[in-house]
C-alpha atoms as a PDB file:
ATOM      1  CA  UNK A   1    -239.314  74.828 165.910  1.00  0.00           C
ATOM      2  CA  UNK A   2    -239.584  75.963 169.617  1.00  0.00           C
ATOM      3  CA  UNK A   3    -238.908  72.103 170.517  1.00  0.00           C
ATOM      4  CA  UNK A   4    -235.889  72.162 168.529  1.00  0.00           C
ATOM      5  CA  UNK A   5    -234.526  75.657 169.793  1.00  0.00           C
ATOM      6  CA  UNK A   6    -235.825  73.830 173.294  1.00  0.00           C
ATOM      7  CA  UNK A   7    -233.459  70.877 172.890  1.00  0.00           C
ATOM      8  CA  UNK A   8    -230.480  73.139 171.347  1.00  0.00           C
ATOM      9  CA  UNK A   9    -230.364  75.225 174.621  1.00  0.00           C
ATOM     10  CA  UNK A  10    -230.428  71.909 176.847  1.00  0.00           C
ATOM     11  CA  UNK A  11    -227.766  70.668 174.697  1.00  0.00           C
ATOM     12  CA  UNK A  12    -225.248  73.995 175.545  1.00  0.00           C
ATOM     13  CA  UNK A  13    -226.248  73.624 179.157  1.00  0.00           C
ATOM     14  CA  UNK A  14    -225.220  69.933 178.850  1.00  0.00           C
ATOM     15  CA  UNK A  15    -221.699  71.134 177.828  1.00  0.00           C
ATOM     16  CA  UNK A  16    -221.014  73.076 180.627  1.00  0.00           C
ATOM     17  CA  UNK A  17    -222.495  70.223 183.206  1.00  0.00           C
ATOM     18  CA  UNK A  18    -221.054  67.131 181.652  1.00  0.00           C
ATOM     19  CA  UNK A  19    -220.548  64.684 184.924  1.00  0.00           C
ATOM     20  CA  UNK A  20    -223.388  66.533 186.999  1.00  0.00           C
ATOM     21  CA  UNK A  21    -226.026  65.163 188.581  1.00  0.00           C
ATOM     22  CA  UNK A  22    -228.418  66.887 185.546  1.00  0.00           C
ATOM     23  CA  UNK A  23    -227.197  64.308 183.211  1.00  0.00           C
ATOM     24  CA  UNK A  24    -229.574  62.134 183.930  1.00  0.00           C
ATOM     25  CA  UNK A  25    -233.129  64.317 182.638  1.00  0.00           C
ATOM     26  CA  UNK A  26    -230.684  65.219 179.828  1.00  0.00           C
ATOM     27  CA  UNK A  27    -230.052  61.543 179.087  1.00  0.00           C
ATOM     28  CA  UNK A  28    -234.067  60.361 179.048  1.00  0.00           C
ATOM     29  CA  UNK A  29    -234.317  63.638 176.871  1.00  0.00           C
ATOM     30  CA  UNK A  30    -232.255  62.972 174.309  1.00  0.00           C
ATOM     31  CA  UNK A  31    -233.120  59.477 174.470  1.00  0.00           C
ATOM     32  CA  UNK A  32    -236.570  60.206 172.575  1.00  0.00           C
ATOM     33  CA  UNK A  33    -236.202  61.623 169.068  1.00  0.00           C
ATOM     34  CA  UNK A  34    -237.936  64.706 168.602  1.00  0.00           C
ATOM     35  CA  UNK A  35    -236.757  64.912 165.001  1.00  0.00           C
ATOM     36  CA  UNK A  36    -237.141  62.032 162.250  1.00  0.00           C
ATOM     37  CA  UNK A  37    -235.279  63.587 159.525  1.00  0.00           C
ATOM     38  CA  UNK A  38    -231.645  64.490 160.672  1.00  0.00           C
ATOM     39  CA  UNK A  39    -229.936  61.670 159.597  1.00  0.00           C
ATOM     40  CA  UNK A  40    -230.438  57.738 158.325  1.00  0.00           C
ATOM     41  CA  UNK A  41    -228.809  54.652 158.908  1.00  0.00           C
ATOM     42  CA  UNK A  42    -227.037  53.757 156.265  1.00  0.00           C
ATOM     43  CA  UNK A  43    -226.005  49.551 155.633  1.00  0.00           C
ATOM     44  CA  UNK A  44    -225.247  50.027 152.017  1.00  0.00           C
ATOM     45  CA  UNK A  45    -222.739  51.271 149.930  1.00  0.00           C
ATOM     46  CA  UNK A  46    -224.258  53.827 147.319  1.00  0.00           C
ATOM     47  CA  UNK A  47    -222.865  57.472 147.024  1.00  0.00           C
ATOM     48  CA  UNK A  48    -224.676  60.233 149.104  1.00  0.00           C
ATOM     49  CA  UNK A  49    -227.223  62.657 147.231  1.00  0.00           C
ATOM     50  CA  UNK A  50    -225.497  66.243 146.700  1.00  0.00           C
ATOM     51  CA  UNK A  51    -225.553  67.692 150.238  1.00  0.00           C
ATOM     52  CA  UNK A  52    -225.146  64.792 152.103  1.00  0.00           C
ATOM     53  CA  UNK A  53    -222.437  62.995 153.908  1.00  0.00           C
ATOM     54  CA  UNK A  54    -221.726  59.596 155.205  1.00  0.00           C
ATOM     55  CA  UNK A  55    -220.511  60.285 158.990  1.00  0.00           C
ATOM     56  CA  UNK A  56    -219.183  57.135 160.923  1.00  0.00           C
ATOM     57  CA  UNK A  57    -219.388  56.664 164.368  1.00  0.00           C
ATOM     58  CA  UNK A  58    -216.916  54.222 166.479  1.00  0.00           C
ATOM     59  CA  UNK A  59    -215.920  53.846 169.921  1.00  0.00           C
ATOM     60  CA  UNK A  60    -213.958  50.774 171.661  1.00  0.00           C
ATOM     61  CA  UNK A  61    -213.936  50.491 175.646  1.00  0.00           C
ATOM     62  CA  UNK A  62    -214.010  48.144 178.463  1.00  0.00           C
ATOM     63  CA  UNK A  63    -215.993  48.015 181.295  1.00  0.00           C
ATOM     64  CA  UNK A  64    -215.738  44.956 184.558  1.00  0.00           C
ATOM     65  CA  UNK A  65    -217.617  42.154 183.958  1.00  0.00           C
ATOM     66  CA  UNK A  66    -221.259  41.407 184.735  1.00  0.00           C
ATOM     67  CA  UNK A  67    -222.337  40.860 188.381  1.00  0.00           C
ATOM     68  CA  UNK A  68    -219.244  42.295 189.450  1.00  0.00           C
ATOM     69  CA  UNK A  69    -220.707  45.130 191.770  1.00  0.00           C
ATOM     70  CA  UNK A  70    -224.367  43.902 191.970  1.00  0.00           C
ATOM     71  CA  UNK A  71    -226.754  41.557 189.796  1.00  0.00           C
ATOM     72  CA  UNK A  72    -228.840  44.048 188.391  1.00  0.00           C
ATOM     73  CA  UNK A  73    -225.420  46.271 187.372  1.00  0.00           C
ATOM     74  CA  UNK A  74    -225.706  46.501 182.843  1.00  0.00           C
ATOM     75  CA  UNK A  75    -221.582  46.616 182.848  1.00  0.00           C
ATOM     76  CA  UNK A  76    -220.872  43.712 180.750  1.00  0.00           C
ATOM     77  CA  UNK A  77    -223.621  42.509 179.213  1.00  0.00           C
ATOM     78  CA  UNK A  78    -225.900  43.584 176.286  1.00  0.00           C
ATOM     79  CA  UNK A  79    -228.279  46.035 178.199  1.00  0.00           C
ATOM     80  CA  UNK A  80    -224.633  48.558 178.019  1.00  0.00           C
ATOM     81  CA  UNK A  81    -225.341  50.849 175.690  1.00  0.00           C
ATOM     82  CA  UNK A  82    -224.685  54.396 174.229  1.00  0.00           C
ATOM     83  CA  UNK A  83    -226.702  57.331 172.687  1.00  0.00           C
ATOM     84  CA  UNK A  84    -226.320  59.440 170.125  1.00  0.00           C
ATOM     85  CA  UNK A  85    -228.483  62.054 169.423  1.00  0.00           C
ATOM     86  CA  UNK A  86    -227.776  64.695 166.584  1.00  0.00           C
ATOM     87  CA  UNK A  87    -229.870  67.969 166.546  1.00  0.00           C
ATOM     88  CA  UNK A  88    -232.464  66.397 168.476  1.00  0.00           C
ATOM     89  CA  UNK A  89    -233.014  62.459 166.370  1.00  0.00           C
ATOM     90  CA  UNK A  90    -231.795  60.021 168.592  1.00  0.00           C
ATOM     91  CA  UNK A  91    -230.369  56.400 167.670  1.00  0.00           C
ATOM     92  CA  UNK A  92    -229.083  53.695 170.868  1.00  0.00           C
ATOM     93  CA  UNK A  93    -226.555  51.738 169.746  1.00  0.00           C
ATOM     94  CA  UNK A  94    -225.864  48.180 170.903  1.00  0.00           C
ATOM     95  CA  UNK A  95    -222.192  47.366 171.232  1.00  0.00           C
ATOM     96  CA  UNK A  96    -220.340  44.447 170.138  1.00  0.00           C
ATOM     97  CA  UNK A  97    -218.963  42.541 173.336  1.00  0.00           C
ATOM     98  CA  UNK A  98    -216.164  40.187 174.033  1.00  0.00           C
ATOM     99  CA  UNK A  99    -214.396  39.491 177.271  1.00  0.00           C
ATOM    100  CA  UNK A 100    -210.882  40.258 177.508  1.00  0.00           C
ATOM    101  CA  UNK A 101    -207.675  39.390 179.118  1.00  0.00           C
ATOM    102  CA  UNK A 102    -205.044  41.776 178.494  1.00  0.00           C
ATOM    103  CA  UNK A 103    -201.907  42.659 179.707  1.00  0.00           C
ATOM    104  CA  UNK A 104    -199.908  46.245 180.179  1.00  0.00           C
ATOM    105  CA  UNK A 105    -198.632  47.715 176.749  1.00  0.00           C
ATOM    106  CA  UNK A 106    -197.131  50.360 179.241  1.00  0.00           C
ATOM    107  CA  UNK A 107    -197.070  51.420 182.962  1.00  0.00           C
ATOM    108  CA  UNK A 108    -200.167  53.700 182.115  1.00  0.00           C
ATOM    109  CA  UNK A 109    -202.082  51.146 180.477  1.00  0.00           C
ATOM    110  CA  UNK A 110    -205.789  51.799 181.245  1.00  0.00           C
ATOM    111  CA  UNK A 111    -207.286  49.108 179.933  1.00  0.00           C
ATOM    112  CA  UNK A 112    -205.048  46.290 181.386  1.00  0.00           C
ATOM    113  CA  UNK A 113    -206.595  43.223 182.406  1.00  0.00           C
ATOM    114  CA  UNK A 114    -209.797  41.259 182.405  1.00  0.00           C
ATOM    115  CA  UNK A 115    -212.931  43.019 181.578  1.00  0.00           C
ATOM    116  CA  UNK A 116    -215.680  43.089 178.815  1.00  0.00           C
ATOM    117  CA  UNK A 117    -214.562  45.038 175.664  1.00  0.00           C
ATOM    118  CA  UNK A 118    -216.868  46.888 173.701  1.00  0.00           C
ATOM    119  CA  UNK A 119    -217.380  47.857 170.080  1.00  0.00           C
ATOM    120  CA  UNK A 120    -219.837  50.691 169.139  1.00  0.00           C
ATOM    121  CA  UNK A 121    -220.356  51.342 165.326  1.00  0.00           C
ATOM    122  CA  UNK A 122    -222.987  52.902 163.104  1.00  0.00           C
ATOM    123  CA  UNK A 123    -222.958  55.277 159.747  1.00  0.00           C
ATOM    124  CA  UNK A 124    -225.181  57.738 159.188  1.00  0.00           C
ATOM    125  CA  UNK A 125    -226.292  59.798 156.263  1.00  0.00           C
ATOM    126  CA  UNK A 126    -226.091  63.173 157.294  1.00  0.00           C
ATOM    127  CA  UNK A 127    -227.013  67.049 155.369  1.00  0.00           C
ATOM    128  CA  UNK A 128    -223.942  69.007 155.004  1.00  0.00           C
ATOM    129  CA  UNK A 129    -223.433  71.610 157.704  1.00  0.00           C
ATOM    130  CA  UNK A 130    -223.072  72.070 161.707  1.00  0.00           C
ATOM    131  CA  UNK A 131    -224.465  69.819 163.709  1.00  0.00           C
ATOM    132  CA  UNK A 132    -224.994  69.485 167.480  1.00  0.00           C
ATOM    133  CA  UNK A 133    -223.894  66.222 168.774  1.00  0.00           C
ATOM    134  CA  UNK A 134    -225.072  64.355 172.163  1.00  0.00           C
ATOM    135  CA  UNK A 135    -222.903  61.136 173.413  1.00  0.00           C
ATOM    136  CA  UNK A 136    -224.562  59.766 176.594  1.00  0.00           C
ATOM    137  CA  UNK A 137    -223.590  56.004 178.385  1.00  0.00           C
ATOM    138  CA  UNK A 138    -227.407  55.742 180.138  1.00  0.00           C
ATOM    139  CA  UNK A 139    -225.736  53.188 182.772  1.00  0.00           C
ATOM    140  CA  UNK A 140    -223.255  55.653 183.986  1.00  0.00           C
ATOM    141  CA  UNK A 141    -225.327  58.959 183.984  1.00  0.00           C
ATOM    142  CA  UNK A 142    -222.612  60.068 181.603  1.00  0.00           C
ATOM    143  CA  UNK A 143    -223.271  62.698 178.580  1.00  0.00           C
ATOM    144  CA  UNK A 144    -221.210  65.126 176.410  1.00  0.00           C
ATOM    145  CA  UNK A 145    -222.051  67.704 173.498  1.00  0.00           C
ATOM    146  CA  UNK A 146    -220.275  69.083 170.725  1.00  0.00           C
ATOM    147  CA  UNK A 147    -220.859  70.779 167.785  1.00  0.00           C
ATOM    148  CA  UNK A 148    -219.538  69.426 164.761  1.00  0.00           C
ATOM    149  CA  UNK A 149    -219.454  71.246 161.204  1.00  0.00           C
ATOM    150  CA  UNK A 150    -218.970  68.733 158.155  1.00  0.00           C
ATOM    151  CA  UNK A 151    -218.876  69.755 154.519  1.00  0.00           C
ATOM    152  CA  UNK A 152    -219.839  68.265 151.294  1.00  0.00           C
ATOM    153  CA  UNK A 153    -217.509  65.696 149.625  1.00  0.00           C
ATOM    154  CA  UNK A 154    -215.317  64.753 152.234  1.00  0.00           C
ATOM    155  CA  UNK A 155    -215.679  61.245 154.511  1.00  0.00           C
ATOM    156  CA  UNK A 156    -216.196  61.535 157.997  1.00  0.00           C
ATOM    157  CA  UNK A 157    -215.322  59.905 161.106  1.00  0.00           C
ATOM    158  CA  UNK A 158    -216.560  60.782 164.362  1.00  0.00           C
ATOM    159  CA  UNK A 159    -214.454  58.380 167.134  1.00  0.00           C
ATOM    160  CA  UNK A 160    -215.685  58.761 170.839  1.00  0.00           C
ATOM    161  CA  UNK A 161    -212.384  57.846 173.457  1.00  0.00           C
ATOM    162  CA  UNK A 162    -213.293  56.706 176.767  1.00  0.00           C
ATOM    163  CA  UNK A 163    -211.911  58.508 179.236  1.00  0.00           C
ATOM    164  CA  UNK A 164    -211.536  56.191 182.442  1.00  0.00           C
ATOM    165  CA  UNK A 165    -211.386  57.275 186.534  1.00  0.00           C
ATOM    166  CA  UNK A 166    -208.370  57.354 188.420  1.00  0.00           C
ATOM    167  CA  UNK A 167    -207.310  54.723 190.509  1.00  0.00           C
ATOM    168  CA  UNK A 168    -207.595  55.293 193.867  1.00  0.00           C
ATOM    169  CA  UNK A 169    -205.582  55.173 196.786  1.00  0.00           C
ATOM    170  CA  UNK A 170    -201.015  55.975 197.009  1.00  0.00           C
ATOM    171  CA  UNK A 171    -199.549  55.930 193.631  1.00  0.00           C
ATOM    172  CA  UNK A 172    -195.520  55.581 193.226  1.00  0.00           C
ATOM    173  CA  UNK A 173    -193.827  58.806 192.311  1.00  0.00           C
ATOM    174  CA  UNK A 174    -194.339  59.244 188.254  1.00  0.00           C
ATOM    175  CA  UNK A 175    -197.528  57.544 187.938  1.00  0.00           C
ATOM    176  CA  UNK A 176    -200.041  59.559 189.671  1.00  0.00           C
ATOM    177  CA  UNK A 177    -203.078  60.045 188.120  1.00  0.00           C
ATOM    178  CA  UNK A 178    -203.378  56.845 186.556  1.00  0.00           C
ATOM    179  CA  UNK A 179    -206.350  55.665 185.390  1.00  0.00           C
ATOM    180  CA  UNK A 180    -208.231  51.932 184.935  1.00  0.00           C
ATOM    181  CA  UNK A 181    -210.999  50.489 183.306  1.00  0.00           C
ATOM    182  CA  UNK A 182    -212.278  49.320 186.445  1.00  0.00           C
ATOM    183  CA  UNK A 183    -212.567  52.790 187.913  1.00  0.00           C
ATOM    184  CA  UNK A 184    -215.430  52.991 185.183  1.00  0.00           C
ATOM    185  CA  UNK A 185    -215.938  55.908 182.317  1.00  0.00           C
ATOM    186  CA  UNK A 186    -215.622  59.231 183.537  1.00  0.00           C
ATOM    187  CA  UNK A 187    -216.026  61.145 180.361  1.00  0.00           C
ATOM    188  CA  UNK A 188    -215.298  60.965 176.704  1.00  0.00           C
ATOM    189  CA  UNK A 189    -213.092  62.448 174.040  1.00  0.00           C
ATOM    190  CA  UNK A 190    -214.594  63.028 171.004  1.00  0.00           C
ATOM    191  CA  UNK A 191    -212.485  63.146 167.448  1.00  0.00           C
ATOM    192  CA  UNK A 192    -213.925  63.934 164.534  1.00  0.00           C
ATOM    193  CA  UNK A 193    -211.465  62.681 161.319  1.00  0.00           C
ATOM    194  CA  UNK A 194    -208.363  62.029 164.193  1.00  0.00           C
ATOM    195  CA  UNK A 195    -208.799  65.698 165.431  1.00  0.00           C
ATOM    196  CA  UNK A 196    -210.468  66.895 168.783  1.00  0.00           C
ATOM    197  CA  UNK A 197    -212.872  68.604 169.005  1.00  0.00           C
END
């Protein structure tokens, strides 16, 4: 119990210092479960037992691709991963990867041009109730918490939205502040069922 209450209170500090320099002991943290009994993978398709919940998680972003910065740099290629840890059981997830050409849907496109997409998915079988939820990229020293309340009978989705630096340098009038993919991920939106939260 005193672990748990332990790894609560980190988790509160972590929202106030998301993008410090502490991210990093919070990452290797969170990275080790503490807790077995949270939540399970789930691959099938049965119902959940009374008081459990099936709670998705998905994010899609793009990073530059491999060797790009240096050869020992995990941007585009397997070793990119996140972390999600939920009241103190952790679970990595390996992304799907693809490289990608694209071009501008708009002037603020973020994500225009070529770079390694990725896909991270996983369900989880869940207990009914609030929840305190860590999303850390390892590679970037990048970690945010939330707490999350879901109820019984409903299907949940839990989307994390990458959130990508601003391009440097003189900007026309209209478009400062834009951001790229190849500025890296600066932080993360998190939306549970299309809402933020």
């Amino acid at each position: 119990m005193k672990k748990l209450i332990s790894v609560l209170s980190i988790v509160v500090t972590l929202a106030v210092m998301t993008g410090c320099a502490g991210n990093t002991e919070l990452i290797k943290t969170m990275s080790t479960s503490i807790s077995q009994d949270i939540f399970q993978e789930v691959t099938q398709s049965t119902p959940p037992a009374p008081g459990y919940v099936d709670l998705r998680i998905y994010s899609s972003m793009k990073t530059h691709k491999p060797g790009m910065y240096s050869e020992t740099d995990p941007h585009g290629t397997p070793n990119y991963t996140m972390l999600v840890n939920i009241d103190g059981q952790a679970i990595h997830l390996q992304g799907r990867l693809r490289e990608e050409r694209s071009v501008a849907r708009s002037m603020l496109d973020a994500e225009e041009g070529s770079g390694i997409r990725y896909q991270f998915e996983t369900k989880l079988r869940i207990k009914a109730g609030t929840h305190k939820v860590v999303v850390a990229i390892p590679a970037d020293d990048l970690a945010t918490a939330k707490e999350v309340v879901i109820t019984e009978g409903e299907i949940y989705s839990l989307t994390i939205e990458p959130r990508y630096g601003t391009i440097p340098g003189k900007q026309r009038p209209g478009l400062y502040g834009m951001t790229s993919f190849k500025q890296g991920v600066r932080s993360f939106r998190l939306l549970l069922n299309g809402k933020a939260i």
